[in-house]
Protein backbone atom coordinates (compact mmCIF):
# COMPACT_ATOMS: atom_id res chain seq x y z
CA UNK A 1 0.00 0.00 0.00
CA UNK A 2 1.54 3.27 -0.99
CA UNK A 3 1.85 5.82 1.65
CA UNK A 4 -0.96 8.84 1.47
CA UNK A 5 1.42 11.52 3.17
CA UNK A 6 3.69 10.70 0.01
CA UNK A 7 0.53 10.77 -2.28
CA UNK A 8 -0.67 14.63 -2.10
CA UNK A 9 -2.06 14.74 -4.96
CA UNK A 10 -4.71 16.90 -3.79
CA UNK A 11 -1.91 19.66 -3.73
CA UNK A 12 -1.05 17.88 -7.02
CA UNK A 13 2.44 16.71 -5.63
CA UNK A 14 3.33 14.71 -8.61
CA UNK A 15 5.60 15.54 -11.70
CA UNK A 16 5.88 15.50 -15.57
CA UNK A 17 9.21 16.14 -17.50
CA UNK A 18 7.90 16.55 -20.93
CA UNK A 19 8.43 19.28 -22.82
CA UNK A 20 5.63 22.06 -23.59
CA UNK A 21 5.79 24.41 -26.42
CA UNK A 22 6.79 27.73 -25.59
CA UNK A 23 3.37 30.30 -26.32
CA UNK A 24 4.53 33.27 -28.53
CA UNK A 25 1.16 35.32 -29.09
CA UNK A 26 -1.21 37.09 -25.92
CA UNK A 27 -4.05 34.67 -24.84
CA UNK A 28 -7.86 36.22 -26.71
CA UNK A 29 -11.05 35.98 -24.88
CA UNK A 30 -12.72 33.15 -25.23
CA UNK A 31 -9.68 31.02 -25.26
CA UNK A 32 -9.02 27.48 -23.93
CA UNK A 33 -6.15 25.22 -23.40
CA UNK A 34 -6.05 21.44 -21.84
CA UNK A 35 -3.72 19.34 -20.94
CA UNK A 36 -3.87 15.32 -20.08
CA UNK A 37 -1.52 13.63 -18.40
CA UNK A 38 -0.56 9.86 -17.08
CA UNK A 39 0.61 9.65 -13.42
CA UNK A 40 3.29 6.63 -13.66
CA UNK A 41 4.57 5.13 -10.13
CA UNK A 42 8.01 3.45 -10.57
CA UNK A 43 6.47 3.08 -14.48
CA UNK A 44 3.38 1.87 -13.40
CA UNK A 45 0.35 3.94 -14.98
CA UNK A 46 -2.04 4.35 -11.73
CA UNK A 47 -4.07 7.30 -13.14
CA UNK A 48 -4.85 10.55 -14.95
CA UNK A 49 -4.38 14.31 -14.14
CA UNK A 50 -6.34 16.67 -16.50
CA UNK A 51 -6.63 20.83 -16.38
CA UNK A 52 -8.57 22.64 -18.67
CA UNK A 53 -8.07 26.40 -18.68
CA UNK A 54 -10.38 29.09 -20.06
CA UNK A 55 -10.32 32.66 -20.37
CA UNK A 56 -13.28 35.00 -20.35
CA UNK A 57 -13.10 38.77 -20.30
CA UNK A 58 -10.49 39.60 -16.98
CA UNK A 59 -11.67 36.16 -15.98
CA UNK A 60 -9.62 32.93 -15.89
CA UNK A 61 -10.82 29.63 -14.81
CA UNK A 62 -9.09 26.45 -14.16
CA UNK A 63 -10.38 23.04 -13.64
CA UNK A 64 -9.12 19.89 -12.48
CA UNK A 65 -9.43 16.68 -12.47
CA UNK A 66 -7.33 13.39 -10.39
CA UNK A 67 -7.90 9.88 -10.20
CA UNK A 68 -5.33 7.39 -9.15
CA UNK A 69 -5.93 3.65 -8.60
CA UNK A 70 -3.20 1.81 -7.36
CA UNK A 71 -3.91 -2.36 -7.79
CA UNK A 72 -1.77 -5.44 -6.56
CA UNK A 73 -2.77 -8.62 -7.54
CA UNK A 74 -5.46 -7.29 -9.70
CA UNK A 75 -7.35 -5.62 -6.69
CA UNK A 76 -7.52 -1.60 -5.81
CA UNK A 77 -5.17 -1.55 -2.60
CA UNK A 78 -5.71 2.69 -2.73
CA UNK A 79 -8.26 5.35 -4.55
CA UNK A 80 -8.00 8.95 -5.03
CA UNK A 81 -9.77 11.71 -6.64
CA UNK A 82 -9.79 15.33 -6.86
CA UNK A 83 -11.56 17.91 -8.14
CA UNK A 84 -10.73 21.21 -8.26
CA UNK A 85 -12.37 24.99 -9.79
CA UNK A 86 -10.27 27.61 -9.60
CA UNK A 87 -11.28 31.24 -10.56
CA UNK A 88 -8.96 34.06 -10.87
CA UNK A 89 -10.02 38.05 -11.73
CA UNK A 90 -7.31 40.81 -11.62
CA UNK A 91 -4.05 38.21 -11.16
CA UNK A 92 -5.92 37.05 -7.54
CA UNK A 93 -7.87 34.12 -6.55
CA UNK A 94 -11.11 35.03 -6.52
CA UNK A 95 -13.24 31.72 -5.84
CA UNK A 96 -11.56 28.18 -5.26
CA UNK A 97 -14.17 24.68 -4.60
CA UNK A 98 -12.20 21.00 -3.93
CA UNK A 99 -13.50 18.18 -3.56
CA UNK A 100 -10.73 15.34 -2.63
CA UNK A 101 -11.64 11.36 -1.98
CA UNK A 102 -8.01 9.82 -0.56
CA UNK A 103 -8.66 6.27 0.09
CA UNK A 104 -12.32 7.19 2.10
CA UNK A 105 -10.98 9.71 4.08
CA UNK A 106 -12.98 12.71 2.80
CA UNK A 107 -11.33 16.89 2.37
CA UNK A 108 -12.47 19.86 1.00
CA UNK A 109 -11.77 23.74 0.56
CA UNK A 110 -13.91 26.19 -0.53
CA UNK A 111 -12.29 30.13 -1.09
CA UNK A 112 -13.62 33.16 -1.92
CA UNK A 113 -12.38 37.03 -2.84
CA UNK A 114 -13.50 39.26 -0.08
CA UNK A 115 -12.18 42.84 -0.08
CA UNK A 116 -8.02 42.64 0.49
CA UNK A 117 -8.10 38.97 1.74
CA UNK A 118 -9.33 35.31 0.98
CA UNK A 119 -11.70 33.75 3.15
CA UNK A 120 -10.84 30.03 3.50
CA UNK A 121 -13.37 27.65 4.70
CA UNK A 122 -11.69 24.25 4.51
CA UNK A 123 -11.34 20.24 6.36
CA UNK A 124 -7.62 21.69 7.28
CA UNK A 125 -7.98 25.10 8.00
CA UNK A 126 -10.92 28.32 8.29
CA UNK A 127 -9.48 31.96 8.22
CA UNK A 128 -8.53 34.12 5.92
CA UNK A 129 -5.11 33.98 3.72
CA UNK A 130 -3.74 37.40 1.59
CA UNK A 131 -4.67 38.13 -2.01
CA UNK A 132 -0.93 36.81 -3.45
CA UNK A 133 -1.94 33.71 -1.86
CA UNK A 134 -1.20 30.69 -4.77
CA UNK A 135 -2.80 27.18 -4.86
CA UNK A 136 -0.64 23.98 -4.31
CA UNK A 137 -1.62 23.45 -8.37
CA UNK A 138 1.62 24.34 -9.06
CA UNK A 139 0.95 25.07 -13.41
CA UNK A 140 1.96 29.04 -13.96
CA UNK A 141 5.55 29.89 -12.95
CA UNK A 142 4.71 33.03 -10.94
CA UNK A 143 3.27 30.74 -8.40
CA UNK A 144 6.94 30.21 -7.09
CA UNK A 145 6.76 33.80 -6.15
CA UNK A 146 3.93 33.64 -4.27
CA UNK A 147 3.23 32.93 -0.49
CA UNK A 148 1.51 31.68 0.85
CA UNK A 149 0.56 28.53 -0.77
CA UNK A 150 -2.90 26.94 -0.22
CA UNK A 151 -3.46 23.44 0.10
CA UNK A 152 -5.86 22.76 -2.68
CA UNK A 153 -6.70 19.70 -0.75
CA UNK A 154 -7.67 20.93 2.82
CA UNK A 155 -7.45 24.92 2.55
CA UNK A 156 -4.55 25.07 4.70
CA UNK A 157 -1.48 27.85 4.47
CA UNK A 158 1.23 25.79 4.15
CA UNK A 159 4.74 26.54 5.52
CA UNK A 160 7.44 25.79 2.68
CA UNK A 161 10.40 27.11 1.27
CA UNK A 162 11.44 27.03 -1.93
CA UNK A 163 15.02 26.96 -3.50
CA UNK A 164 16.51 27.00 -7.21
CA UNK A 165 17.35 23.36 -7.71
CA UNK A 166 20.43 23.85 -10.12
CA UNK A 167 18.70 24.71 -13.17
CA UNK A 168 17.41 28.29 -13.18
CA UNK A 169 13.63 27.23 -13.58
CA UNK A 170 13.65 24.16 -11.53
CA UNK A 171 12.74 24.52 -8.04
CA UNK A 172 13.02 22.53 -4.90
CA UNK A 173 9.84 22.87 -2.38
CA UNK A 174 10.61 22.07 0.72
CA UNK A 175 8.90 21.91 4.59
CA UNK A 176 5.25 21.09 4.34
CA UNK A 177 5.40 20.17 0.92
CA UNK A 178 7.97 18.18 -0.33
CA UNK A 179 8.45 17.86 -4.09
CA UNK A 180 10.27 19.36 -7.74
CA UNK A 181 8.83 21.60 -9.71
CA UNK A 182 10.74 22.76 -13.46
CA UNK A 183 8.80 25.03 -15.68
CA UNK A 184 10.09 25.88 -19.53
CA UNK A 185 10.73 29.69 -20.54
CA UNK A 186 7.08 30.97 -21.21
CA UNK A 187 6.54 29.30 -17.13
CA UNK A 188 5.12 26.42 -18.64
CA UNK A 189 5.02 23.99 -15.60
CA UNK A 190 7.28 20.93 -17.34
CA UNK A 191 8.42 18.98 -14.39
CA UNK A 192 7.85 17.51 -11.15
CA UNK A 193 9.42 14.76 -9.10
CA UNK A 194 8.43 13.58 -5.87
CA UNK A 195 8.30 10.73 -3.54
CA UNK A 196 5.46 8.52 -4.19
CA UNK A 197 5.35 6.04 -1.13
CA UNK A 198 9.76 5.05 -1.46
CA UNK A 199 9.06 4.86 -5.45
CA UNK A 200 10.22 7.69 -7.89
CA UNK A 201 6.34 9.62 -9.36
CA UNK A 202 6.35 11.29 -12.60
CA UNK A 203 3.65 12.38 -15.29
CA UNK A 204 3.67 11.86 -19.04
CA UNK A 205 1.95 13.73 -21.41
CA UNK A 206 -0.86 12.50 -23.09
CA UNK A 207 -3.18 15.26 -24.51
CA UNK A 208 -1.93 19.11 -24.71
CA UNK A 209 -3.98 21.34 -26.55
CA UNK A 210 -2.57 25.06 -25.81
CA UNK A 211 -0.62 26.78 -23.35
CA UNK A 212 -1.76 27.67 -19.91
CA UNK A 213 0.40 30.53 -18.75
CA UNK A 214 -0.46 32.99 -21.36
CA UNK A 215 -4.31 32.26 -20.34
CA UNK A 216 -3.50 32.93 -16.24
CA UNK A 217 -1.56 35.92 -16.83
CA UNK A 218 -4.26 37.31 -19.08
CA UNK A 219 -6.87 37.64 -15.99
């Protein structure tokens, strides 16, 4: 059975090293981009991650999907699903809604704008959080910048710190998130490692229809 700590997938702690193309043109209204990918544990497809990413006028809105099934012997030793809406207006967080599953154990965290701060009502955490706040969804590079970062699986301000991990866009998270995060040079999020109960996690591309960034930044 593979360890939940090591399986936060709710904060999306897992990692893809494929390479995304590099947007050269300003997001337009109206636009969308997705992205599928395979979550492999020591090679062993267990799941999918999907985000689909739309912009309306000042208005950007993410969704997300995760479902990982890990089977010995033919039977489903662990289940997981997430779902996730974000909404951002005017580079902020404006609404958040999860919905996580881990194994029967049930989270959630709901967000919203109000005035100069977040209100956080989540199974981790209730209280407010500031407007730079960033979601543990990890998929525009300014979210590196950010703090603090909000458990997209229980609400709660985590305590991390981050440091450049050799590369200049690769980034190790460390404290109460523990994982690798490389993104390409539009901020393309292109990489992630992490621990996924003592076996090496990692993502592989297998739908992406547009880039995200350009979309984010555009709200």
């Amino acid at each position: 059975m593979i360890d939940r700590r090591h399986l936060l997938f709710g904060a999306s702690a897992a990692g893809f090293a494929s390479a995304l193309p590099i947007a050269t043109h300003a997001r337009a209204d109206g636009a969308r981009a997705r992205r599928v990918l395979r979550i492999l544990r020591d090679g062993s497809d267990i799941g999918m991650h999907s985000l689909t990413a739309t912009h309306g006028p000042d208005r950007f809105e993410m969704r997300i999907e995760i479902d990982i099934r890990v089977r010995l012997l033919g039977i489903t030793a662990y289940r997981y699903t997430h779902e996730n809406t974000e909404v951002w207006e005017g580079g902020a967080l404006a609404a958040l809604m999860t919905r996580t599953n881990d194994d029967g154990d049930e989270y959630y965290a709901n967000l919203k704008r109000a005035g100069d701060v977040l209100e956080i009502d989540g199974s981790g955490y209730s209280g407010t959080a500031p407007l730079n706040a960033a979601p543990t969804s990890y998929y525009a590079r300014p979210f590196i910048d950010r703090r603090p970062w909000i458990s997209t699986q229980s609400g709660k301000p985590l305590e991390i710190d981050i440091a450049t991990a050799g590369a200049s866009q690769t980034f190790d998270v460390t404290g109460e998130l523990t994982t690798t995060l490389g993104y390409n040079a539009a901020g393309e999020w292109v990489e992630c490692r992490f621990d996924a109960g003592g076996e090496p996690g990692a993502y592989e591309v297998v739908e992406n229809d547009g880039a995200i960034t350009p979309l984010w930044q555009g709200a």
